[in-house]
N, C-alpha and C. Protein backbone atom coordinates (compact mmCIF):
# COMPACT_ATOMS: atom_id res chain seq x y z
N UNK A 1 2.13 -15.17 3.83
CA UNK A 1 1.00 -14.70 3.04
C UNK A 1 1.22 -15.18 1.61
N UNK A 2 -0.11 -15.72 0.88
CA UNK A 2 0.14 -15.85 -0.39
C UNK A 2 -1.03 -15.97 -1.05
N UNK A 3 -1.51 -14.91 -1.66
CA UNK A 3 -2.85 -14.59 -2.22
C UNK A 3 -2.77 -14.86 -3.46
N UNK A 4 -3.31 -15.40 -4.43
CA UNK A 4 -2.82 -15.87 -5.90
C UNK A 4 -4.18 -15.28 -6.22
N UNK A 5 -4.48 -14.28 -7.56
CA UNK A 5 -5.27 -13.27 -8.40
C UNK A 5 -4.92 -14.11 -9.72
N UNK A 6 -5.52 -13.50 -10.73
CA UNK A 6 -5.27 -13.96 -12.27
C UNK A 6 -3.93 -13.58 -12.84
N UNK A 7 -3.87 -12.44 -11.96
CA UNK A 7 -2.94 -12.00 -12.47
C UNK A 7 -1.34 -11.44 -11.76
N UNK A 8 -1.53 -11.37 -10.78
CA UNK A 8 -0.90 -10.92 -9.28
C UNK A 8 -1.14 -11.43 -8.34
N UNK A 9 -0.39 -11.72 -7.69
CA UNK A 9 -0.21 -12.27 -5.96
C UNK A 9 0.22 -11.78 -5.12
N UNK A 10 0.09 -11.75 -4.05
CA UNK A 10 0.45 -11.31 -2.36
C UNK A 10 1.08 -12.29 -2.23
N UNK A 11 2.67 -11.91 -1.50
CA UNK A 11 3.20 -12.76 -0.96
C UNK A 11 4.02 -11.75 0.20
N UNK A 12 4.84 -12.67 0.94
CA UNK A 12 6.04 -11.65 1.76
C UNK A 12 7.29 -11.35 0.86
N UNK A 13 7.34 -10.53 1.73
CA UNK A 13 8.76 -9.85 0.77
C UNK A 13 9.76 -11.28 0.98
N UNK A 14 11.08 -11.68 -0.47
CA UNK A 14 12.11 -11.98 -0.58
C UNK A 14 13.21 -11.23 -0.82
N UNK A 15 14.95 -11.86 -0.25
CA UNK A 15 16.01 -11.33 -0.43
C UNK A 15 16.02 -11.02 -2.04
N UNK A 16 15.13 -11.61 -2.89
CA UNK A 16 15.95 -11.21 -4.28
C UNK A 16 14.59 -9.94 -5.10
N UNK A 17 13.63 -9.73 -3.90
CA UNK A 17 13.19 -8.57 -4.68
C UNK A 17 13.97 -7.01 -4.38
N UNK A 18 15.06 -7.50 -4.18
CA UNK A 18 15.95 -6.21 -3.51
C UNK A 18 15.85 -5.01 -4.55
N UNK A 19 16.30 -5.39 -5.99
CA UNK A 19 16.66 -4.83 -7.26
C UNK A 19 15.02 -4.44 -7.52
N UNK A 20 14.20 -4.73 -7.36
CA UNK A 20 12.60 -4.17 -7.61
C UNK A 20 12.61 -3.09 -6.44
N UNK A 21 12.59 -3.36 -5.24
CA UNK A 21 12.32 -2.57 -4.01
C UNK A 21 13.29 -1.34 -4.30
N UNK A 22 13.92 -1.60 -4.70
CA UNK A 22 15.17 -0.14 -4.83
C UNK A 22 14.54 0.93 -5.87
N UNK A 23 14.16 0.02 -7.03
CA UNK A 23 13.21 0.83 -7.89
C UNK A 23 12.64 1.61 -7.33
N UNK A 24 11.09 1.12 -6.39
CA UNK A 24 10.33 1.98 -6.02
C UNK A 24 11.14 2.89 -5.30
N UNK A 25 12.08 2.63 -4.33
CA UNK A 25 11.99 3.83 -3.59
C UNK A 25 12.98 4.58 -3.67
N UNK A 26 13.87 4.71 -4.83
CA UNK A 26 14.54 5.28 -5.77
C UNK A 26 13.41 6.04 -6.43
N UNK A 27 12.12 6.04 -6.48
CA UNK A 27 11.70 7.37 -7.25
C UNK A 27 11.17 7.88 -6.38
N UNK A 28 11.69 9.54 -6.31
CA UNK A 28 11.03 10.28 -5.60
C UNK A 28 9.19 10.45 -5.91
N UNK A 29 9.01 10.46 -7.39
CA UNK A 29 7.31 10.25 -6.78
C UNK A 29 6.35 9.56 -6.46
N UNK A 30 7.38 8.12 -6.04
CA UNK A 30 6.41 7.49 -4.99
C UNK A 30 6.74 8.17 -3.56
N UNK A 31 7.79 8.78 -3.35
CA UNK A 31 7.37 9.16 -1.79
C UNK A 31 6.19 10.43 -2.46
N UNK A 32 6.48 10.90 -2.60
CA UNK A 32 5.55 12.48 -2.73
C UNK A 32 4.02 12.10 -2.96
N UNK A 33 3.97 11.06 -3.75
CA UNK A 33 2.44 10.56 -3.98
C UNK A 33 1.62 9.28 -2.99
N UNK A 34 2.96 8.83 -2.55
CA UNK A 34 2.54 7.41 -1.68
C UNK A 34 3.17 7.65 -0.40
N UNK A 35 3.59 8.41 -0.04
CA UNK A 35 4.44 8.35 1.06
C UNK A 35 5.52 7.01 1.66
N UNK A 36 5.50 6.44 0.37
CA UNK A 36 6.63 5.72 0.45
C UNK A 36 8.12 5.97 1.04
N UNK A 37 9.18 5.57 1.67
CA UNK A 37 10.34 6.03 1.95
C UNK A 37 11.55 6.40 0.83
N UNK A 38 11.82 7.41 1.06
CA UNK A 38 12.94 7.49 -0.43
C UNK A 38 14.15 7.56 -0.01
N UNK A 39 15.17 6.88 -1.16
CA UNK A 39 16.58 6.68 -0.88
C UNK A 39 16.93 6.49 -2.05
N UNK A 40 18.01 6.93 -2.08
CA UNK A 40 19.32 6.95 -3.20
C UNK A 40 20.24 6.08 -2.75
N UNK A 41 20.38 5.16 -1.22
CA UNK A 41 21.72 4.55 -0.77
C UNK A 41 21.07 3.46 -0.56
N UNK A 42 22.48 2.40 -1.63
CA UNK A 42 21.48 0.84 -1.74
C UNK A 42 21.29 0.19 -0.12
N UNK A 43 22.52 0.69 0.23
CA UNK A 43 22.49 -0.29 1.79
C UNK A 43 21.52 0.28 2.52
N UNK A 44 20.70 1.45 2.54
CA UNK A 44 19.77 2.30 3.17
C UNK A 44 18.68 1.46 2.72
N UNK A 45 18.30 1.29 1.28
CA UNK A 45 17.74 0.35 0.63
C UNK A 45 17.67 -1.09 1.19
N UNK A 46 18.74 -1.76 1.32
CA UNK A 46 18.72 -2.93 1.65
C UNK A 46 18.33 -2.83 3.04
N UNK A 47 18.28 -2.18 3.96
CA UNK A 47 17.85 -2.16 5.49
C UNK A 47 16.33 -2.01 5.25
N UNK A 48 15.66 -0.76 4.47
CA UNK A 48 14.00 -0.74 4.54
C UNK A 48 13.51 -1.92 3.85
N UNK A 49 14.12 -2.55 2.93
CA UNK A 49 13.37 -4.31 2.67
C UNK A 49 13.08 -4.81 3.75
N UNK A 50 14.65 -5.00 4.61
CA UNK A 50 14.59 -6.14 5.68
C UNK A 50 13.98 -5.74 6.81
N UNK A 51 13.13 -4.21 6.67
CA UNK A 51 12.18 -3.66 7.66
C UNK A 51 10.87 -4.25 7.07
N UNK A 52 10.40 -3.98 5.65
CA UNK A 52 9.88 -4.67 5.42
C UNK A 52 9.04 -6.20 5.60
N UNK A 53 10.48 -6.56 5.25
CA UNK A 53 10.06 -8.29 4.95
C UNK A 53 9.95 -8.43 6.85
N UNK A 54 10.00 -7.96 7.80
CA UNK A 54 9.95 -8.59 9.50
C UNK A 54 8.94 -7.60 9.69
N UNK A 55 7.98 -6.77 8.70
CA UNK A 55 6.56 -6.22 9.23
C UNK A 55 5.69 -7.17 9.05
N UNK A 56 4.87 -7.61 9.73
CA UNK A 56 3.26 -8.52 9.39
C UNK A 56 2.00 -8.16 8.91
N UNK A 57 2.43 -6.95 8.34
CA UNK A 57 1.23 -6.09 7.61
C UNK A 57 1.76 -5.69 5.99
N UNK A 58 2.96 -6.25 6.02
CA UNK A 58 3.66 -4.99 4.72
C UNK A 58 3.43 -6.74 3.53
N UNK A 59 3.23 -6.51 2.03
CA UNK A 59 3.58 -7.59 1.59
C UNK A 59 4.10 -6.68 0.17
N UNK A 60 4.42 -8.08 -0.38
CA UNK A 60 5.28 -7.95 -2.09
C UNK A 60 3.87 -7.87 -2.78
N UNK A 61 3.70 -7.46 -3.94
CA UNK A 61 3.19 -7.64 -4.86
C UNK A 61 3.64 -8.16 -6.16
N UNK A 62 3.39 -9.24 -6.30
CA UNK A 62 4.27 -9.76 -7.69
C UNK A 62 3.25 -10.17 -8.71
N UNK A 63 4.04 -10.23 -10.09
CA UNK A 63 2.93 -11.05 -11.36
C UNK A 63 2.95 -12.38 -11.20
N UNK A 64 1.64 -13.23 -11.07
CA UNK A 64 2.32 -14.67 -10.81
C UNK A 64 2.96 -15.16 -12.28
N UNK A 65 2.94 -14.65 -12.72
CA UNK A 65 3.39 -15.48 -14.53
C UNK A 65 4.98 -15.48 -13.97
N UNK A 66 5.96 -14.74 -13.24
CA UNK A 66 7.47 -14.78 -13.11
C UNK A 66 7.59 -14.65 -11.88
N UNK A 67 6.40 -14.15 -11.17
CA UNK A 67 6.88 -13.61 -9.98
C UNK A 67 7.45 -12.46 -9.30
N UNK A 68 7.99 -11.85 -10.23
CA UNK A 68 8.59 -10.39 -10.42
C UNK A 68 7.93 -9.38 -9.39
N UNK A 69 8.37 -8.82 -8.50
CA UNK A 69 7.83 -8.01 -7.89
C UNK A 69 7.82 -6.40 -8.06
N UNK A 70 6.56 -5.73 -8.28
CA UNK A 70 6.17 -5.01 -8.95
C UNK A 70 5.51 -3.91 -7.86
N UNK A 71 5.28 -4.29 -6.52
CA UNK A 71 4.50 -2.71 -5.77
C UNK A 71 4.56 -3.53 -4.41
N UNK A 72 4.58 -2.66 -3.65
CA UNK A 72 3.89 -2.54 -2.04
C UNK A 72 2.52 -2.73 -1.88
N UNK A 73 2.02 -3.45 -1.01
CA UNK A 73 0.83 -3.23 -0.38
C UNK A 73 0.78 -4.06 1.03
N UNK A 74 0.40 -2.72 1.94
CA UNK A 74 0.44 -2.97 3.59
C UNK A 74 -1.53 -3.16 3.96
N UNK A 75 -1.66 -3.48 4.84
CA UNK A 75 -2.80 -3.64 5.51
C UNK A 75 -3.17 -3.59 7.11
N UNK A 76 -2.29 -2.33 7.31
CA UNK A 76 -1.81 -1.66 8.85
C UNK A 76 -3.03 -1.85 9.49
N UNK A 77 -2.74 -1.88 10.86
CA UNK A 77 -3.73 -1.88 12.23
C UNK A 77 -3.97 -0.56 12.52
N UNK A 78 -5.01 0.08 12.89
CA UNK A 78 -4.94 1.46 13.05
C UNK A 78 -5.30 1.52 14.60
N UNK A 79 -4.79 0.63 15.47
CA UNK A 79 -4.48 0.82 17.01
C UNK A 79 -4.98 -0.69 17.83
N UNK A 80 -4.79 -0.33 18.53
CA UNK A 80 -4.67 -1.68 19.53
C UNK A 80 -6.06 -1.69 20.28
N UNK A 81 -7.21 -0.75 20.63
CA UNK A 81 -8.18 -0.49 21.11
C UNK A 81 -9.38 -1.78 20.40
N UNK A 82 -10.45 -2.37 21.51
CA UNK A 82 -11.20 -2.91 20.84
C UNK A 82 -12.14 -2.70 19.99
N UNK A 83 -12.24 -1.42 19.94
CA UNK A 83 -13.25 -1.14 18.70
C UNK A 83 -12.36 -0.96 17.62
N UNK A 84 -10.97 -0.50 17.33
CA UNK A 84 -10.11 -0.46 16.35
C UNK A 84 -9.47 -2.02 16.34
N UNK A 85 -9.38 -2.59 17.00
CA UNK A 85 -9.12 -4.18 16.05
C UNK A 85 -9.57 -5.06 15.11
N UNK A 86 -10.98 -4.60 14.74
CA UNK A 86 -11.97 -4.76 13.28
C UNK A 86 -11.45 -3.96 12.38
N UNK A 87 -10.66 -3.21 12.28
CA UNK A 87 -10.42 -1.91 11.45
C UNK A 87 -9.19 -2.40 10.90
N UNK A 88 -8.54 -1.83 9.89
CA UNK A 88 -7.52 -1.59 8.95
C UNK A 88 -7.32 -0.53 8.19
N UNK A 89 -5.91 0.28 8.15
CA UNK A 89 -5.90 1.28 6.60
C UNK A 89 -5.20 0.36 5.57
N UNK A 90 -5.59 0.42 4.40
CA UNK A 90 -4.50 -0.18 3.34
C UNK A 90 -4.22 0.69 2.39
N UNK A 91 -2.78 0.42 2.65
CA UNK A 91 -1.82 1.05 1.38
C UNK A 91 -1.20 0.51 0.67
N UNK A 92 -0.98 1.11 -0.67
CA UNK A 92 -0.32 0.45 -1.62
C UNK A 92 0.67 1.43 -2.42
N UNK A 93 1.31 1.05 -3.41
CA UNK A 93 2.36 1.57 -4.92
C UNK A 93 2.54 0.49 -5.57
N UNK A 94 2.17 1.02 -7.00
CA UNK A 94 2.81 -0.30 -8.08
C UNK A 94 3.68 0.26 -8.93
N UNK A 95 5.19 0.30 -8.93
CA UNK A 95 6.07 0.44 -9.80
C UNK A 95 5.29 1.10 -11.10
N UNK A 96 6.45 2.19 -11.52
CA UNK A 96 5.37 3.38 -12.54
C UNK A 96 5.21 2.26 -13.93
N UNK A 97 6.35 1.19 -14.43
CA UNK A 97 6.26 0.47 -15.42
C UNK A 97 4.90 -0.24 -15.62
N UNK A 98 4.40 -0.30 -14.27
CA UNK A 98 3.22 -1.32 -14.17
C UNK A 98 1.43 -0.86 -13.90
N UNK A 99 1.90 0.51 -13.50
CA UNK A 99 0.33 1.37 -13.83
C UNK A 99 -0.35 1.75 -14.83
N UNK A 100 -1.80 1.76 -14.57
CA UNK A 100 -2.93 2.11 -15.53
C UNK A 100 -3.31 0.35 -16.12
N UNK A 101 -2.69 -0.16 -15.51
CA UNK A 101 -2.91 -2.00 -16.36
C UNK A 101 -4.05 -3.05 -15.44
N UNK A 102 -4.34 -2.31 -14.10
CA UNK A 102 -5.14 -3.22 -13.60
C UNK A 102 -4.74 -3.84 -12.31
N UNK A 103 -3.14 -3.92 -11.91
CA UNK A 103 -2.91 -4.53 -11.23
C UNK A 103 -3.30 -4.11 -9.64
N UNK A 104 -2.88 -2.61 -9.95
CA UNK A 104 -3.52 -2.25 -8.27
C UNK A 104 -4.81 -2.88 -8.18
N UNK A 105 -6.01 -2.61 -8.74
CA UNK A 105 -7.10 -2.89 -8.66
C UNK A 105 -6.84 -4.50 -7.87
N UNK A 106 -6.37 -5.63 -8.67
CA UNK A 106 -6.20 -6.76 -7.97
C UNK A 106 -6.04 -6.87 -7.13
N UNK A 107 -4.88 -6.49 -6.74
CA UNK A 107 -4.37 -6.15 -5.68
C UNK A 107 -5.18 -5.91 -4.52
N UNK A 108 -5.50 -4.99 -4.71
CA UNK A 108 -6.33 -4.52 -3.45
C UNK A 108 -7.70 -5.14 -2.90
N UNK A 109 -7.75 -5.47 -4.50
CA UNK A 109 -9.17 -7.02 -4.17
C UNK A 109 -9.00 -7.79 -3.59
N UNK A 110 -7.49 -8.76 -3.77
CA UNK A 110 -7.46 -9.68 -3.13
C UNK A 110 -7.07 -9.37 -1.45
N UNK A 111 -6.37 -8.64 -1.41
CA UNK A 111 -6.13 -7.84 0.28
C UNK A 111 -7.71 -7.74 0.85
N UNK A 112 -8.49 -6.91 -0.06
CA UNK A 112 -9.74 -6.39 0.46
C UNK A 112 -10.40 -7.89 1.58
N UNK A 113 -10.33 -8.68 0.30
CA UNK A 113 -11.15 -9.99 0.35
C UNK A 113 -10.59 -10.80 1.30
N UNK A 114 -9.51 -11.11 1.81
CA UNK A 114 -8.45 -11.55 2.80
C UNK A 114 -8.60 -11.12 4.05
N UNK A 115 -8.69 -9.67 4.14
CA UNK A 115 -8.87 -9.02 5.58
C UNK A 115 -10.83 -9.02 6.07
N UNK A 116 -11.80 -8.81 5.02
CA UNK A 116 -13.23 -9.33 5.70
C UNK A 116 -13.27 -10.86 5.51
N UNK A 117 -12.90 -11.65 5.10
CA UNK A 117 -12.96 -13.16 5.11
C UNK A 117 -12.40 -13.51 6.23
N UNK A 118 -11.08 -13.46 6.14
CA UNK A 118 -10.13 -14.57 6.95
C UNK A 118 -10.34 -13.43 8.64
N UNK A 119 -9.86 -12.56 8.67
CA UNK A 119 -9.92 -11.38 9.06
C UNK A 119 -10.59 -10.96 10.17
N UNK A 120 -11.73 -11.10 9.39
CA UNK A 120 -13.30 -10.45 10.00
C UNK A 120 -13.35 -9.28 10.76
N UNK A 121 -12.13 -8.47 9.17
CA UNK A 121 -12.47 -6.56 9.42
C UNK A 121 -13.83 -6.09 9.25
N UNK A 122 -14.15 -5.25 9.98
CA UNK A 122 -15.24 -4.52 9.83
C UNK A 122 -15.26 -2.99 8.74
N UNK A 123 -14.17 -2.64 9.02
CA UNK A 123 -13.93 -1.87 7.59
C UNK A 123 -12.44 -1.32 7.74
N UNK A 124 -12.11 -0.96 6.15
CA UNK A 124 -11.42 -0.73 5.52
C UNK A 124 -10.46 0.80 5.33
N UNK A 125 -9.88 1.42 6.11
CA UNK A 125 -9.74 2.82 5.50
C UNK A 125 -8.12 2.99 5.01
N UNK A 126 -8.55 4.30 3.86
CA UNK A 126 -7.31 4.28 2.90
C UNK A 126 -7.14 5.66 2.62
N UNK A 127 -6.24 6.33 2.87
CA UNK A 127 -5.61 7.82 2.74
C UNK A 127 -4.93 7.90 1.51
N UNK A 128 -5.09 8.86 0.79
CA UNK A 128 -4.54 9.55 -0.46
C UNK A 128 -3.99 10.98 -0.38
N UNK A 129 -2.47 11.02 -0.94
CA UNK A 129 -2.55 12.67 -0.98
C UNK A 129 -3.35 13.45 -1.56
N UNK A 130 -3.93 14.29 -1.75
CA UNK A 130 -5.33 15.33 -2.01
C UNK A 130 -4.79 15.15 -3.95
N UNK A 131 -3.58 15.60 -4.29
CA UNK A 131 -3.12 15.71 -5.56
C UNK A 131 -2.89 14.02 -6.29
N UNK A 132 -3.23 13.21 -5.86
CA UNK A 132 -2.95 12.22 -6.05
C UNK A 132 -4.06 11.38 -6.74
N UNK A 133 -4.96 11.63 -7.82
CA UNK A 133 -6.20 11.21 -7.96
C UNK A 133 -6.30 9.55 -8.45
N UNK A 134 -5.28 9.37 -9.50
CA UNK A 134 -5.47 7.61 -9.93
C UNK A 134 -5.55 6.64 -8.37
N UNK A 135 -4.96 6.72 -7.15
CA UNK A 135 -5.58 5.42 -6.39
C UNK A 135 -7.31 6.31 -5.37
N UNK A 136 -7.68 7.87 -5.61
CA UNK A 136 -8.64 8.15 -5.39
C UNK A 136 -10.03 7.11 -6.34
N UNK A 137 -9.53 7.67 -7.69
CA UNK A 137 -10.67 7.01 -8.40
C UNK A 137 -10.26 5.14 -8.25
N UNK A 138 -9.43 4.83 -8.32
CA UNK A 138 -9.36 3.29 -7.60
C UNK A 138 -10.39 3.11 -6.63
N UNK A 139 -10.06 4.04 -5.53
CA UNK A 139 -11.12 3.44 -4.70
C UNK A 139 -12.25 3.73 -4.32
N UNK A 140 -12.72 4.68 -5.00
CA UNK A 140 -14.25 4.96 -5.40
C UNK A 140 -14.57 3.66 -6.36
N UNK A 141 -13.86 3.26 -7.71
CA UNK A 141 -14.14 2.45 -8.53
C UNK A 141 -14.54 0.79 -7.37
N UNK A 142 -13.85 0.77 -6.14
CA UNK A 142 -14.00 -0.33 -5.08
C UNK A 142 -15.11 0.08 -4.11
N UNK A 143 -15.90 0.62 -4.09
CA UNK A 143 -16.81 1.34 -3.28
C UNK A 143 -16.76 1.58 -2.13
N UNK A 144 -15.51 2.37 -2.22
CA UNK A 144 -14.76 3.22 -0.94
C UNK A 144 -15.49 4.41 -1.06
N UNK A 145 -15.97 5.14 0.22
CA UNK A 145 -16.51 6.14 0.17
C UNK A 145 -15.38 7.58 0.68
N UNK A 146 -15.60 8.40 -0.37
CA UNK A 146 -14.70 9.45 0.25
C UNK A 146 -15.10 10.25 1.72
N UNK A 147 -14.34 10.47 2.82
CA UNK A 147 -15.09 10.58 4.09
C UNK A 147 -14.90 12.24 4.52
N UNK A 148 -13.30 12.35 4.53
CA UNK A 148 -12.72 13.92 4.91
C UNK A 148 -11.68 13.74 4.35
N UNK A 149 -11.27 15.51 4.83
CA UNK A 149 -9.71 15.53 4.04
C UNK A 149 -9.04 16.28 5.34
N UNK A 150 -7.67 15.97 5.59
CA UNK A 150 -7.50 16.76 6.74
C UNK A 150 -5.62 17.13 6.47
N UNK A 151 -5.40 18.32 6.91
CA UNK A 151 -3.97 18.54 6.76
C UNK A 151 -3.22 18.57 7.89
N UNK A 152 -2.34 17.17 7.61
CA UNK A 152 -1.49 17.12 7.91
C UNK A 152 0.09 17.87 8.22
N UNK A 153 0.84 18.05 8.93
CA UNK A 153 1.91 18.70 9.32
C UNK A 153 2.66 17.17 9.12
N UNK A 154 3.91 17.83 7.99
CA UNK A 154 4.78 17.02 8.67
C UNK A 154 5.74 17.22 9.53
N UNK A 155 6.52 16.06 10.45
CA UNK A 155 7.27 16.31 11.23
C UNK A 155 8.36 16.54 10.67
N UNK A 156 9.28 17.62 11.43
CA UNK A 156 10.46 18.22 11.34
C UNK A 156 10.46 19.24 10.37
N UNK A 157 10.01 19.68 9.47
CA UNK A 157 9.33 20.42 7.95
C UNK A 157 8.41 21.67 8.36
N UNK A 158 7.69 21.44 8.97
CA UNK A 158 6.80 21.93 8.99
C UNK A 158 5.54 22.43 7.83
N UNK A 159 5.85 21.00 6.64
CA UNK A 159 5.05 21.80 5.68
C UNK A 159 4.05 21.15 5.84
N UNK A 160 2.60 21.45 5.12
CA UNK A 160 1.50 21.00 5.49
C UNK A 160 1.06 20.11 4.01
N UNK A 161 0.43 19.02 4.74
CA UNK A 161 -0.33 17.63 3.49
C UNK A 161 -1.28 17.54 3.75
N UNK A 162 -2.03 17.62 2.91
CA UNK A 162 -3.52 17.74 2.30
C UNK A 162 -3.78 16.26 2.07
N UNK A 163 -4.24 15.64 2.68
CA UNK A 163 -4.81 14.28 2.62
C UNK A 163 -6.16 13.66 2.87
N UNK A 164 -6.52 12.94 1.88
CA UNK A 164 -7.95 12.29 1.55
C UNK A 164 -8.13 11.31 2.38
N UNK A 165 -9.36 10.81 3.01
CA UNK A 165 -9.51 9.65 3.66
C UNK A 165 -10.61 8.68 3.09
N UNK A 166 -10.66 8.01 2.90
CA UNK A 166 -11.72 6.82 2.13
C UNK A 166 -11.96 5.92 2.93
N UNK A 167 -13.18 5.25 3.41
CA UNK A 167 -13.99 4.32 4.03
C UNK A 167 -14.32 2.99 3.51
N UNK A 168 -14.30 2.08 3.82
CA UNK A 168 -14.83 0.68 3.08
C UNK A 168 -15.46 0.07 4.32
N UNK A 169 -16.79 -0.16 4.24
CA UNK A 169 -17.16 -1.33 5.49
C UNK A 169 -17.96 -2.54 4.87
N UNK A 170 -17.95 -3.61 5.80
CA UNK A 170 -18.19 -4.85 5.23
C UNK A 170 -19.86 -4.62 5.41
């Protein structure tokens, strides 16, 4: 994959965004807000990259000016069924250094634009934790429609997540 924006690109993950990837998931509030995976242990770290980089949905987000990789963004299958093979959820995180600047927005444009072009998704859906409003108004600002909210259980916990669902169709 390699999506080139003005300002950001899609690519696959590399061995040397290790020291970025640790970032993200070294902060606990990307799991709590993104459901990102969290870890404190680099080699724990170094295994969810290389889960990463061998998914075909997961990519890097980098600035093209260095390349530097700066957030996650996946563009998951939401089942194997033929009416769900037009379909996609996409998720994302952009490193906290790099929010409020625009880049998610790109980001997700150029993914958006990638999966109904090349693609030929029929639509788009994207979950938010309920408390989580900056990638809500993102994707209202993309004319994602807010659809339901439904709570989730998580496994083993038993605590309950309040989560948003958003719509995009071509």
């Amino acid at each position: 994959m390699n999506l080139i924006g003005k300002r950001v690109k899609i690519r696959n993950f590399e061995p040397s965004d290790l020291g970025q990837f640790l970032e993200l998931v070294q902060d606990k509030n990307n799991h709590k807000l993104a459901g990102l995976e969290y870890t404190e242990d680099v080699d724990f770290g170094r295994d969810l990259l290389d889960m990463y980089q061998r998914r075909d949905s997961a990519y890097a987000v980098s600035l093209v000016e260095n390349d530097k990789m700066i957030g996650i963004i996946e563009l998951n299958k939401r089942g194997e069924s033929a009416e769900l093979l037009p379909t996609r959820e996409i998720g994302f995180v952009i490193d906290k250094k790099f929010r409020n600047q625009g880049y998610a927005k790109e980001a997700v444009n150029l993914l958006l634009e990638y999966g109904f072009s090349k693609l030929q998704l029929t639509e788009v859906w994207a979950s938010t934790e309920k408390d989580n409003l900056a990638p809500q108004k993102l994707l209202e600002a993309l004319a994602f429609k807010y659809m339901y909210e439904v709570n989730q259980t998580l496994p083993y916990t038993g605590q309950s997540n309040p989560v948003k669902y958003y719509l995009l169709k071509k």
